[in-house]
C-alpha atoms as a PDB file:
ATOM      1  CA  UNK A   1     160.245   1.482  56.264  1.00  0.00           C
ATOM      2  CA  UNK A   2     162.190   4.579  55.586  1.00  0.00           C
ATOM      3  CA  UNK A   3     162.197   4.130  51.976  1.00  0.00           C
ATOM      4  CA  UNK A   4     158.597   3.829  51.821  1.00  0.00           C
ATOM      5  CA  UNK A   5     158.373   7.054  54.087  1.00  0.00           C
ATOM      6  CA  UNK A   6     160.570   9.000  51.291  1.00  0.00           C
ATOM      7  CA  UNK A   7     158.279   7.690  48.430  1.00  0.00           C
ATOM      8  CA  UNK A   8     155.181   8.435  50.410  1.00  0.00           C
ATOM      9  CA  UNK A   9     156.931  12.368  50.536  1.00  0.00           C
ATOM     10  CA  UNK A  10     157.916  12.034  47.189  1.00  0.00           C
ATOM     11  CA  UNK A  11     154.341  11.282  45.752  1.00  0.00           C
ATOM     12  CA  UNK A  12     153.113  14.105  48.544  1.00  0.00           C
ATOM     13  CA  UNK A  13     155.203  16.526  46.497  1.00  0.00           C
ATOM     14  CA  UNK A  14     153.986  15.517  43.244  1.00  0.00           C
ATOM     15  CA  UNK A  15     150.641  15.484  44.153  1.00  0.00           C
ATOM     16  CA  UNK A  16     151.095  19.169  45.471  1.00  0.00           C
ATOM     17  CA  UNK A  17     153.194  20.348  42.508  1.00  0.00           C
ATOM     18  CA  UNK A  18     150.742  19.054  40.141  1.00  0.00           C
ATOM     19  CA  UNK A  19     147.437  20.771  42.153  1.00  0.00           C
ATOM     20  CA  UNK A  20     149.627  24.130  42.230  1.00  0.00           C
ATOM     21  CA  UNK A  21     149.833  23.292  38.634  1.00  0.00           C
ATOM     22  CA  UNK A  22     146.630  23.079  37.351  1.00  0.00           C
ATOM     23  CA  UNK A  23     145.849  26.002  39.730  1.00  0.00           C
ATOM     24  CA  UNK A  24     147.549  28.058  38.068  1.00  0.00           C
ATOM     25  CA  UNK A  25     146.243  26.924  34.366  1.00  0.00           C
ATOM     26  CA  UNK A  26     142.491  27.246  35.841  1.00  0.00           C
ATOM     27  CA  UNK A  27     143.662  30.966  36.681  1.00  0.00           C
ATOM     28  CA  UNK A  28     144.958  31.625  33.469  1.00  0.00           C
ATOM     29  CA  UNK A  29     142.061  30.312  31.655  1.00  0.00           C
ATOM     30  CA  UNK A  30     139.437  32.662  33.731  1.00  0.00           C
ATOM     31  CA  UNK A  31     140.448  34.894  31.288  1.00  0.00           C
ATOM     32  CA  UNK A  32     137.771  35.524  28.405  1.00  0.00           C
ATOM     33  CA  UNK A  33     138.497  37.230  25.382  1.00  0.00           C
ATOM     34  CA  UNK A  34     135.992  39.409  24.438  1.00  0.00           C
ATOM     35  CA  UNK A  35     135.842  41.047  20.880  1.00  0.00           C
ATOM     36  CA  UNK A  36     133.860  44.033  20.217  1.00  0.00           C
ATOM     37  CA  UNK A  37     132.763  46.619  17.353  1.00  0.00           C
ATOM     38  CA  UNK A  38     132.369  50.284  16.499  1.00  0.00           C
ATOM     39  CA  UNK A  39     128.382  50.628  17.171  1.00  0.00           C
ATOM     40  CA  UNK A  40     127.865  53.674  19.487  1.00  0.00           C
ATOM     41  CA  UNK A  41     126.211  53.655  22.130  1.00  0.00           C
ATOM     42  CA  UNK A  42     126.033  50.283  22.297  1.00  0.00           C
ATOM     43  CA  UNK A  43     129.433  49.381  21.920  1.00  0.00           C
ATOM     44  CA  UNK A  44     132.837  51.554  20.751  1.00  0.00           C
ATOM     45  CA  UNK A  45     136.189  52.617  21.666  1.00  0.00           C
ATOM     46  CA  UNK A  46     136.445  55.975  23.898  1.00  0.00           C
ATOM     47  CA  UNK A  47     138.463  58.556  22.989  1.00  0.00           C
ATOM     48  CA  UNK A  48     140.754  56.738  25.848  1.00  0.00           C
ATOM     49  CA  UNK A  49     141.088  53.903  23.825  1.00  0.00           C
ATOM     50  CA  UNK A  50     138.944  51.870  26.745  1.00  0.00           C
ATOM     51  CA  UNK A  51     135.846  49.940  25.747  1.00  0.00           C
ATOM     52  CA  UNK A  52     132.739  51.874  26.132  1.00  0.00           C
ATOM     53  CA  UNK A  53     128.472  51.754  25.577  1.00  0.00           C
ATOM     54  CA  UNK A  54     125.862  50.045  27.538  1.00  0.00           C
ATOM     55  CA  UNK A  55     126.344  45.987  26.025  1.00  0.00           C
ATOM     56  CA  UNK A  56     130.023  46.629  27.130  1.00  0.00           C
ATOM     57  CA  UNK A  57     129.063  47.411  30.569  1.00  0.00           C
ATOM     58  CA  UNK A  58     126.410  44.975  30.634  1.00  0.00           C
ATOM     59  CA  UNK A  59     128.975  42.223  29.331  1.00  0.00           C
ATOM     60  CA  UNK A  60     131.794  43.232  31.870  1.00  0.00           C
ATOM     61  CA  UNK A  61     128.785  42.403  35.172  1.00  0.00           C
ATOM     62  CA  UNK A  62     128.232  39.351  33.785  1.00  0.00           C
ATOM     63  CA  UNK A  63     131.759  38.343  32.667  1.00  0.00           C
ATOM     64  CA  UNK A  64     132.402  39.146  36.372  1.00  0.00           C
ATOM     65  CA  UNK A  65     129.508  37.783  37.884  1.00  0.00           C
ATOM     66  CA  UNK A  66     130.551  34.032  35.991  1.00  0.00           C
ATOM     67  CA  UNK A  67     133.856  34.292  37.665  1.00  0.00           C
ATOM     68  CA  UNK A  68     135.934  35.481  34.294  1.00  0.00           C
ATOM     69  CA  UNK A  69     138.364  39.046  34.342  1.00  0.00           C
ATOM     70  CA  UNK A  70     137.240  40.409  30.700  1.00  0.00           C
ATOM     71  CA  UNK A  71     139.864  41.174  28.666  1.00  0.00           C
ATOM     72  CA  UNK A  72     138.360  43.194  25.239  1.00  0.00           C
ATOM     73  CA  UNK A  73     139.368  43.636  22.033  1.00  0.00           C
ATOM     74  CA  UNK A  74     138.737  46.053  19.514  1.00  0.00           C
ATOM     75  CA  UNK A  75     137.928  45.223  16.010  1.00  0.00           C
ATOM     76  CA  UNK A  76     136.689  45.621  12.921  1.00  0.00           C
ATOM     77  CA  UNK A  77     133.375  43.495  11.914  1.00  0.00           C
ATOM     78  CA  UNK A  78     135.243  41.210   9.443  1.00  0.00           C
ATOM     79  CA  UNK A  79     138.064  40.358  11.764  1.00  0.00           C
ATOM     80  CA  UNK A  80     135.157  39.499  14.763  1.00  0.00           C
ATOM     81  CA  UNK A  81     133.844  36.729  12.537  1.00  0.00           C
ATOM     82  CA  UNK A  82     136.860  35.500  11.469  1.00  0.00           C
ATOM     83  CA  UNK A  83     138.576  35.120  15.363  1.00  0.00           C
ATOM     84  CA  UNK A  84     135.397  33.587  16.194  1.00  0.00           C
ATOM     85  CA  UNK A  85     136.017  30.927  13.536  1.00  0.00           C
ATOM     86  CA  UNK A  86     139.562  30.413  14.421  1.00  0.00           C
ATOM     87  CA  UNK A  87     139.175  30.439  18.130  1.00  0.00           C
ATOM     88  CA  UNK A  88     141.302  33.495  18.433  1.00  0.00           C
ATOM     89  CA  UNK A  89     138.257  35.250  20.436  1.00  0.00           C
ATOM     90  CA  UNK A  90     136.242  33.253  23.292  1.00  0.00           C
ATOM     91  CA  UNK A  91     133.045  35.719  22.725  1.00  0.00           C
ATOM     92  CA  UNK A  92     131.253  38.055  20.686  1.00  0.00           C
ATOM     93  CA  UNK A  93     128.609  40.946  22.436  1.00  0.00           C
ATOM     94  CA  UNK A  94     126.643  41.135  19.214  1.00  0.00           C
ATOM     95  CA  UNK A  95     123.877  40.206  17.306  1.00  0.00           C
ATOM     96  CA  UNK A  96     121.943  36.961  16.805  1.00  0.00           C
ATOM     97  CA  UNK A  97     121.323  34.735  13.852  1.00  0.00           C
ATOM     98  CA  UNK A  98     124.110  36.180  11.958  1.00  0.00           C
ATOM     99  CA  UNK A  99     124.028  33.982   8.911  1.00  0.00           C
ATOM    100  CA  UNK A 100     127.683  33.722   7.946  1.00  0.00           C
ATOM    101  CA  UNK A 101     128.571  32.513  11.909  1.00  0.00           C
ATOM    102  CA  UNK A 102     125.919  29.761  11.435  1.00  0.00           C
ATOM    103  CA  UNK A 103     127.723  26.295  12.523  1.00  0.00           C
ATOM    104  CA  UNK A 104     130.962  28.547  14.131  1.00  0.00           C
ATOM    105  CA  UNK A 105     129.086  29.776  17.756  1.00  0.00           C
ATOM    106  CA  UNK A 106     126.947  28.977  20.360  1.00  0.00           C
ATOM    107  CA  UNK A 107     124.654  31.759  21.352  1.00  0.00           C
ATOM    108  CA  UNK A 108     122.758  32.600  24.918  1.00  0.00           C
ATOM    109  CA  UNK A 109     119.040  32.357  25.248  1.00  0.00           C
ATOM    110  CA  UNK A 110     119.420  35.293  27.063  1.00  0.00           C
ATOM    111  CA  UNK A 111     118.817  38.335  24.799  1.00  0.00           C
ATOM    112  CA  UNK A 112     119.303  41.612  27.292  1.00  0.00           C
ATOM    113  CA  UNK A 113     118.928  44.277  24.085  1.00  0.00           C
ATOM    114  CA  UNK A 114     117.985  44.654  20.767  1.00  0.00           C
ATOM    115  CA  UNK A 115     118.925  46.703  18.007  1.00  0.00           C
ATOM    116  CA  UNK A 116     116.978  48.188  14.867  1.00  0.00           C
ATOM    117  CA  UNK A 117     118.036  48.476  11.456  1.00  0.00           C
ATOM    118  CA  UNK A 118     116.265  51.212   9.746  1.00  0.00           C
ATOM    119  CA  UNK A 119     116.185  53.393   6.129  1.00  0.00           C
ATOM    120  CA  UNK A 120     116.992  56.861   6.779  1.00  0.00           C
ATOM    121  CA  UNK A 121     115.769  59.068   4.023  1.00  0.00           C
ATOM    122  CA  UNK A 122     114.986  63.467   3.483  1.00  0.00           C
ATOM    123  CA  UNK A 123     111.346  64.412   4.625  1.00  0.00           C
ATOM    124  CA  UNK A 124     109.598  64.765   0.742  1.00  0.00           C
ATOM    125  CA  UNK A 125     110.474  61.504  -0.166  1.00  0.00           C
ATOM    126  CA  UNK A 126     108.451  58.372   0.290  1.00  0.00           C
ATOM    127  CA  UNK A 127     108.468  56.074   3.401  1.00  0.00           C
ATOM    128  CA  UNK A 128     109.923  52.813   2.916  1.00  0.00           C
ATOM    129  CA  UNK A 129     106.945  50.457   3.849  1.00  0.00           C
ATOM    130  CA  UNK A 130     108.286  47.414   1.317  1.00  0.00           C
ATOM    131  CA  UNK A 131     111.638  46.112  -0.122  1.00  0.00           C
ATOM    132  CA  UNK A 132     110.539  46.911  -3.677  1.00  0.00           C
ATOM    133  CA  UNK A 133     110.404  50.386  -3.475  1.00  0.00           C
ATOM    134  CA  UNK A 134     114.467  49.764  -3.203  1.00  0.00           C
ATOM    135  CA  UNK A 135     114.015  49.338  -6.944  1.00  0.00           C
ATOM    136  CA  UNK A 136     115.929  51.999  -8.962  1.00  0.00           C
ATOM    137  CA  UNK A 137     117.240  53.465  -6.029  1.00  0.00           C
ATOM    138  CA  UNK A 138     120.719  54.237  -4.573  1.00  0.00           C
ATOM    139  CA  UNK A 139     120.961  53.165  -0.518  1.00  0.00           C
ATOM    140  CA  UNK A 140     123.856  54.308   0.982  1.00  0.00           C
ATOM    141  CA  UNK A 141     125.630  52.198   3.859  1.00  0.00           C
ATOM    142  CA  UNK A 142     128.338  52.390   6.155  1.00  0.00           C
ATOM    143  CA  UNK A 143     131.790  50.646   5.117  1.00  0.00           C
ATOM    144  CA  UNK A 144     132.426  47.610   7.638  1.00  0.00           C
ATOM    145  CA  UNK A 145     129.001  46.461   8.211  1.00  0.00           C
ATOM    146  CA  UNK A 146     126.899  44.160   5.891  1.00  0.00           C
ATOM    147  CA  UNK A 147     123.945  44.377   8.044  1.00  0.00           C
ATOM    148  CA  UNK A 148     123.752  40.704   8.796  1.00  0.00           C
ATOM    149  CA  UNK A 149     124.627  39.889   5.100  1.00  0.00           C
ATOM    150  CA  UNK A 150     121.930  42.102   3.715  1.00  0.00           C
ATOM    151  CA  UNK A 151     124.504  44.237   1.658  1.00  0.00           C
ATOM    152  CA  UNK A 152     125.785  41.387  -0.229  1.00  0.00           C
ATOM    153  CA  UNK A 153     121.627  41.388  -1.344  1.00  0.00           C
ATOM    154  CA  UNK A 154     121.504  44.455  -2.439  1.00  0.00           C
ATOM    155  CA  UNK A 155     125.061  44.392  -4.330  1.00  0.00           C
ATOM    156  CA  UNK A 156     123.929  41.911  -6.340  1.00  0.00           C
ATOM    157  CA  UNK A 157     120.651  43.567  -7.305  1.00  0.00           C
ATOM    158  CA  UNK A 158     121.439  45.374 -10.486  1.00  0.00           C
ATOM    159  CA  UNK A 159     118.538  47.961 -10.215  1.00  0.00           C
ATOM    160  CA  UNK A 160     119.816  48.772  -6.637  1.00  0.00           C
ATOM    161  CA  UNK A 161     123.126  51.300  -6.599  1.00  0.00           C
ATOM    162  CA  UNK A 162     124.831  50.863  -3.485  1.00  0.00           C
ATOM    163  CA  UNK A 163     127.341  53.789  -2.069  1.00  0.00           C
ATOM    164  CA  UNK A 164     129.639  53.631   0.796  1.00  0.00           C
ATOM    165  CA  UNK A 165     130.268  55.977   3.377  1.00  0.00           C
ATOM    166  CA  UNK A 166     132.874  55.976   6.353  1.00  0.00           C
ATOM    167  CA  UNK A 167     130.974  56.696   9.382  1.00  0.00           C
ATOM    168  CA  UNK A 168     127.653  58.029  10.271  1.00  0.00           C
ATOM    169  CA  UNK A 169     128.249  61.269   9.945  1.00  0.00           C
ATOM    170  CA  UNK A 170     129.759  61.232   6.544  1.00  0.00           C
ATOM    171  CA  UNK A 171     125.953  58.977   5.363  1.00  0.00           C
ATOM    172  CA  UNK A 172     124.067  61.909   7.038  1.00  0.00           C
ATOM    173  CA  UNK A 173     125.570  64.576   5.186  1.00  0.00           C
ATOM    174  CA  UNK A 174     125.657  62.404   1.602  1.00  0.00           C
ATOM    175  CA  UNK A 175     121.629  61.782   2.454  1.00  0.00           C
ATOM    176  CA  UNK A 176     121.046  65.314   2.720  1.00  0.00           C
ATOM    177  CA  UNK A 177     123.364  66.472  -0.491  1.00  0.00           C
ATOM    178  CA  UNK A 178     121.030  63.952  -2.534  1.00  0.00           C
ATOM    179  CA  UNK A 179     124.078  61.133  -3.137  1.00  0.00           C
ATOM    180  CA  UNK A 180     121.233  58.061  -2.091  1.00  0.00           C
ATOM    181  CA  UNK A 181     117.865  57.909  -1.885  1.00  0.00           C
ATOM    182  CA  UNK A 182     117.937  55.606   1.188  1.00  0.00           C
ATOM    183  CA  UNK A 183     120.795  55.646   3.694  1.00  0.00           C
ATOM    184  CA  UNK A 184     120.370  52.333   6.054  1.00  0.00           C
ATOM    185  CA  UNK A 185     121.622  52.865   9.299  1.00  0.00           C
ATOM    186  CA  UNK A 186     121.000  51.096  13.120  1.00  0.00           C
ATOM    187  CA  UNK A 187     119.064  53.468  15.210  1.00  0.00           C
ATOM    188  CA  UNK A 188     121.184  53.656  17.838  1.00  0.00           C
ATOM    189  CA  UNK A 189     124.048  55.216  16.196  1.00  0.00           C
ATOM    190  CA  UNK A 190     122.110  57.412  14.191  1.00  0.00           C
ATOM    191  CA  UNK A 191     119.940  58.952  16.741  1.00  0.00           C
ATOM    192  CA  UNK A 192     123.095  59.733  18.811  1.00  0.00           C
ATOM    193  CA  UNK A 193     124.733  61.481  15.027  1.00  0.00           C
ATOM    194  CA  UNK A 194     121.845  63.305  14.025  1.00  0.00           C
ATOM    195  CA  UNK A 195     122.994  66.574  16.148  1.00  0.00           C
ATOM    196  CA  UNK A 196     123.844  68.831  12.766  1.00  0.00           C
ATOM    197  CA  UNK A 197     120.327  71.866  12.744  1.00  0.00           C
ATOM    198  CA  UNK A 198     119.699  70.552   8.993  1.00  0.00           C
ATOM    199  CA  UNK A 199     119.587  67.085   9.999  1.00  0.00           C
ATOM    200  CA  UNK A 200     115.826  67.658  11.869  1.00  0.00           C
ATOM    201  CA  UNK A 201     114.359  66.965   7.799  1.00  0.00           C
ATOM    202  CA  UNK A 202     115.598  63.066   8.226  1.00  0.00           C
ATOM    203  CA  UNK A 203     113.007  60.250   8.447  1.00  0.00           C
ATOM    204  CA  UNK A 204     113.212  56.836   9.416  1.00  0.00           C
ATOM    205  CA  UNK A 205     111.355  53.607   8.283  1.00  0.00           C
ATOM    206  CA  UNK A 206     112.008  50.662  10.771  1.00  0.00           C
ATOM    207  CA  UNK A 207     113.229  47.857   8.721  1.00  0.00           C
ATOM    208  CA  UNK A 208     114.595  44.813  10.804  1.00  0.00           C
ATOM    209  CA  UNK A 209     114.386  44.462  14.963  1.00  0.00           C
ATOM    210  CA  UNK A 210     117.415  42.168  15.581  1.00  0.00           C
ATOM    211  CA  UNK A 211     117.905  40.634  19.135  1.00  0.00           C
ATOM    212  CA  UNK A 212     121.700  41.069  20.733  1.00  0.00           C
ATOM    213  CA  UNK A 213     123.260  38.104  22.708  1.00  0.00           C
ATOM    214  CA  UNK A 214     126.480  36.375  23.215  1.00  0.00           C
ATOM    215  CA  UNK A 215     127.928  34.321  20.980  1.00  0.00           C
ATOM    216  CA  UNK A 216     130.793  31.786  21.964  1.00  0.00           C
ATOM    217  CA  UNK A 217     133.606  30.476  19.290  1.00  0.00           C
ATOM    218  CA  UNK A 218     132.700  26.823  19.074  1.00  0.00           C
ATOM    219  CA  UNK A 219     136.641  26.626  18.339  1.00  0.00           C
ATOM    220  CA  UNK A 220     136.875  27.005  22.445  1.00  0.00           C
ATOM    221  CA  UNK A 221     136.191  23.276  23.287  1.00  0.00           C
ATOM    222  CA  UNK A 222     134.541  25.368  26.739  1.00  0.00           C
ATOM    223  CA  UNK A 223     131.753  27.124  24.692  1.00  0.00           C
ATOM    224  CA  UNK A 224     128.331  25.039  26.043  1.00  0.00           C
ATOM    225  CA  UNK A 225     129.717  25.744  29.632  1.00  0.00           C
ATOM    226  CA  UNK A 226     130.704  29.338  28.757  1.00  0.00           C
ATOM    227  CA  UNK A 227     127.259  29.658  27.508  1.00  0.00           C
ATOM    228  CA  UNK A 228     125.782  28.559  30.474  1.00  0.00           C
ATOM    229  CA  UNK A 229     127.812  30.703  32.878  1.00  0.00           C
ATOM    230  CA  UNK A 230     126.475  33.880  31.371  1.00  0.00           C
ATOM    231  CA  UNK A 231     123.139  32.561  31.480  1.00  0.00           C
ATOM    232  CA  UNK A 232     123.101  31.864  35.141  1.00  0.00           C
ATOM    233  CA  UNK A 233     125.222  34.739  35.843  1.00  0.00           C
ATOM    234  CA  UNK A 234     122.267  37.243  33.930  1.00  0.00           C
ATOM    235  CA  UNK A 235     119.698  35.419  35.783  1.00  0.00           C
ATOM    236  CA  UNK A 236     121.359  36.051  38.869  1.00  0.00           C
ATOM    237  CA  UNK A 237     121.800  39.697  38.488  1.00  0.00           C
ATOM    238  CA  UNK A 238     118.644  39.928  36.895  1.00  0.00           C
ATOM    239  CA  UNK A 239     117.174  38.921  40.346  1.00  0.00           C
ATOM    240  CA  UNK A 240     118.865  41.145  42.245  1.00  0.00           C
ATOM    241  CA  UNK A 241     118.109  44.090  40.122  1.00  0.00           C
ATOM    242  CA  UNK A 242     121.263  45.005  39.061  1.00  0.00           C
ATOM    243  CA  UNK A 243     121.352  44.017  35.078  1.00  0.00           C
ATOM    244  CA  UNK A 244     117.944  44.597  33.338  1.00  0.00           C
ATOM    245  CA  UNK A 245     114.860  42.315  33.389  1.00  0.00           C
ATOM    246  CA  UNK A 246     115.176  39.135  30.746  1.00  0.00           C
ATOM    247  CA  UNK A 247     113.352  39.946  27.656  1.00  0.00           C
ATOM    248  CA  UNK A 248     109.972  37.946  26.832  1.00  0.00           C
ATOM    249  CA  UNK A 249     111.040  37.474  23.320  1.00  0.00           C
ATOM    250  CA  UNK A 250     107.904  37.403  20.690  1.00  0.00           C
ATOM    251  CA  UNK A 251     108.870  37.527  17.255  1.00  0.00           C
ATOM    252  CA  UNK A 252     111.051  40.152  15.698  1.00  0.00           C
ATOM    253  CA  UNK A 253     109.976  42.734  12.645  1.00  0.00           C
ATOM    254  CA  UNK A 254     110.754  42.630   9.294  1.00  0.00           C
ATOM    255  CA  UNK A 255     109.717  44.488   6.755  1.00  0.00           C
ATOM    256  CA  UNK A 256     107.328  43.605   3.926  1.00  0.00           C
ATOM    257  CA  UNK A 257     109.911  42.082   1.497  1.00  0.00           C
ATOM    258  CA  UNK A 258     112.920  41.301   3.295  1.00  0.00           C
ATOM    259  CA  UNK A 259     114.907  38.660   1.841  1.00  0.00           C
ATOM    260  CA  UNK A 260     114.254  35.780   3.283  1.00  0.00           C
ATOM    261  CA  UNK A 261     117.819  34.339   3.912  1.00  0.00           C
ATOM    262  CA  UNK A 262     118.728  37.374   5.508  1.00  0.00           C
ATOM    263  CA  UNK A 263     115.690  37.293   7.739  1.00  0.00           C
END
């Protein structure tokens, strides 16, 4: 009788142990890695070095609100993709339908924001209404970004010259010294650079709206339920006010002669 007692305590113990266990692993693992990019005001790193802009904000109430503690990283675009692929990141804040991440994420239906590409150019020179007017021109972009894979399109267009420039700031001021014809830019950023008194002569044509979500590394064997989490957890707050209404999604713009694998 008293050896079954002490094996009764013994397997009380384990059981305990083990529960305190896999406590602990379920705490560490409410942890969500969460990579993000240089894309003022949308999302950046403050002069503070913390994570800043309104998808950052917006991902931190809902990271929250699905029972996670963010943790975010900052990175360059290149590096984003590649930790998504490898697992190395749980989830990306950024756009949708990003061709070279097909097969290597899950996405959310939910689509709080959206973002629009569009070519900057001097007031005198012609609107950009279709793709081939790119023809014999110079477009300037922004190193680190290939615009959803749209810059490898243009690089390999040999009547397109393509220049680089480091930052918005540095494409505003080649646009205006007449370095590119076409400087392609996401409004967001640009709106909040163009501050310079000359820079009141630059136009824009819109060229691609571009819906931002979540995307989840499908190399986290948790993706479809991490998915699902921030879905609830948006339609939760969206209910109570606090995160903005879901988005009736019709269908996106593109301009007359977008490529069509880049769409």
């Amino acid at each position: 009788m008293h050896l079954t007692v002490v094996r009764l305590w013994i397997l009380l113990v384990g059981l305990l142990f083990t529960s305190a266990s896999l406590g602990a692993s379920e705490s560490v693992n409410k942890t969500l890695r969460i990579a993000y990019v240089e894309f003022p005001p949308i999302t950046y790193q403050a002069s503070d070095g913390r994570p800043a802009g309104s998808f950052i904000e917006l991902t931190r109430k809902i990271a929250v609100e699905a029972g996670y503690e963010p943790e975010f990283l900052f990175l360059p675009i290149s590096r984003v993709y590649l930790y998504l692929r490898n697992g190395r990141i749980d989830v990306w804040p950024g756009s949708a339908n990003v061709p070279a991440l097909n097969g290597e994420v899950l996405e959310t239906w939910v689509t709080p924001l959206a973002t629009q590409l569009s070519a900057w150019y001097l007031e005198g020179t012609e609107p950009l209404t279709h793709f081939d007017q790119l023809q014999g021109k110079t477009v300037i972009t922004i190193g680190g970004y290939t615009y959803g894979g749209l810059l490898y399109w243009l690089e390999a267009e040999g009547s397109i010259d393509v220049t680089q420039a480091p930052n918005y700031r540095a494409a505003l001021e080649m646009l205006k010294l007449g370095r590119g014809h076409y400087l392609f830019g996401h409004r967001d950023p640009v709106v909040e650079t163009l501050t310079m008194p000359k820079d009141e002569k630059i136009r824009e044509s819109a060229i691609r709206l571009r819906n931002l979500t979540w995307l989840f590394s499908l190399a986290n064997p948790r993706a479809a339920i991490l998915r699902e989490e921030f879905n609830d957890a948006y339609i939760r707050l969206a209910e109570k006010g606090e995160v903005p209404p879901i988005r009736n999604l019709g269908e996106s713009f593109v301009i007359p002669g977008f490529p069509e694998q880049y769409r």
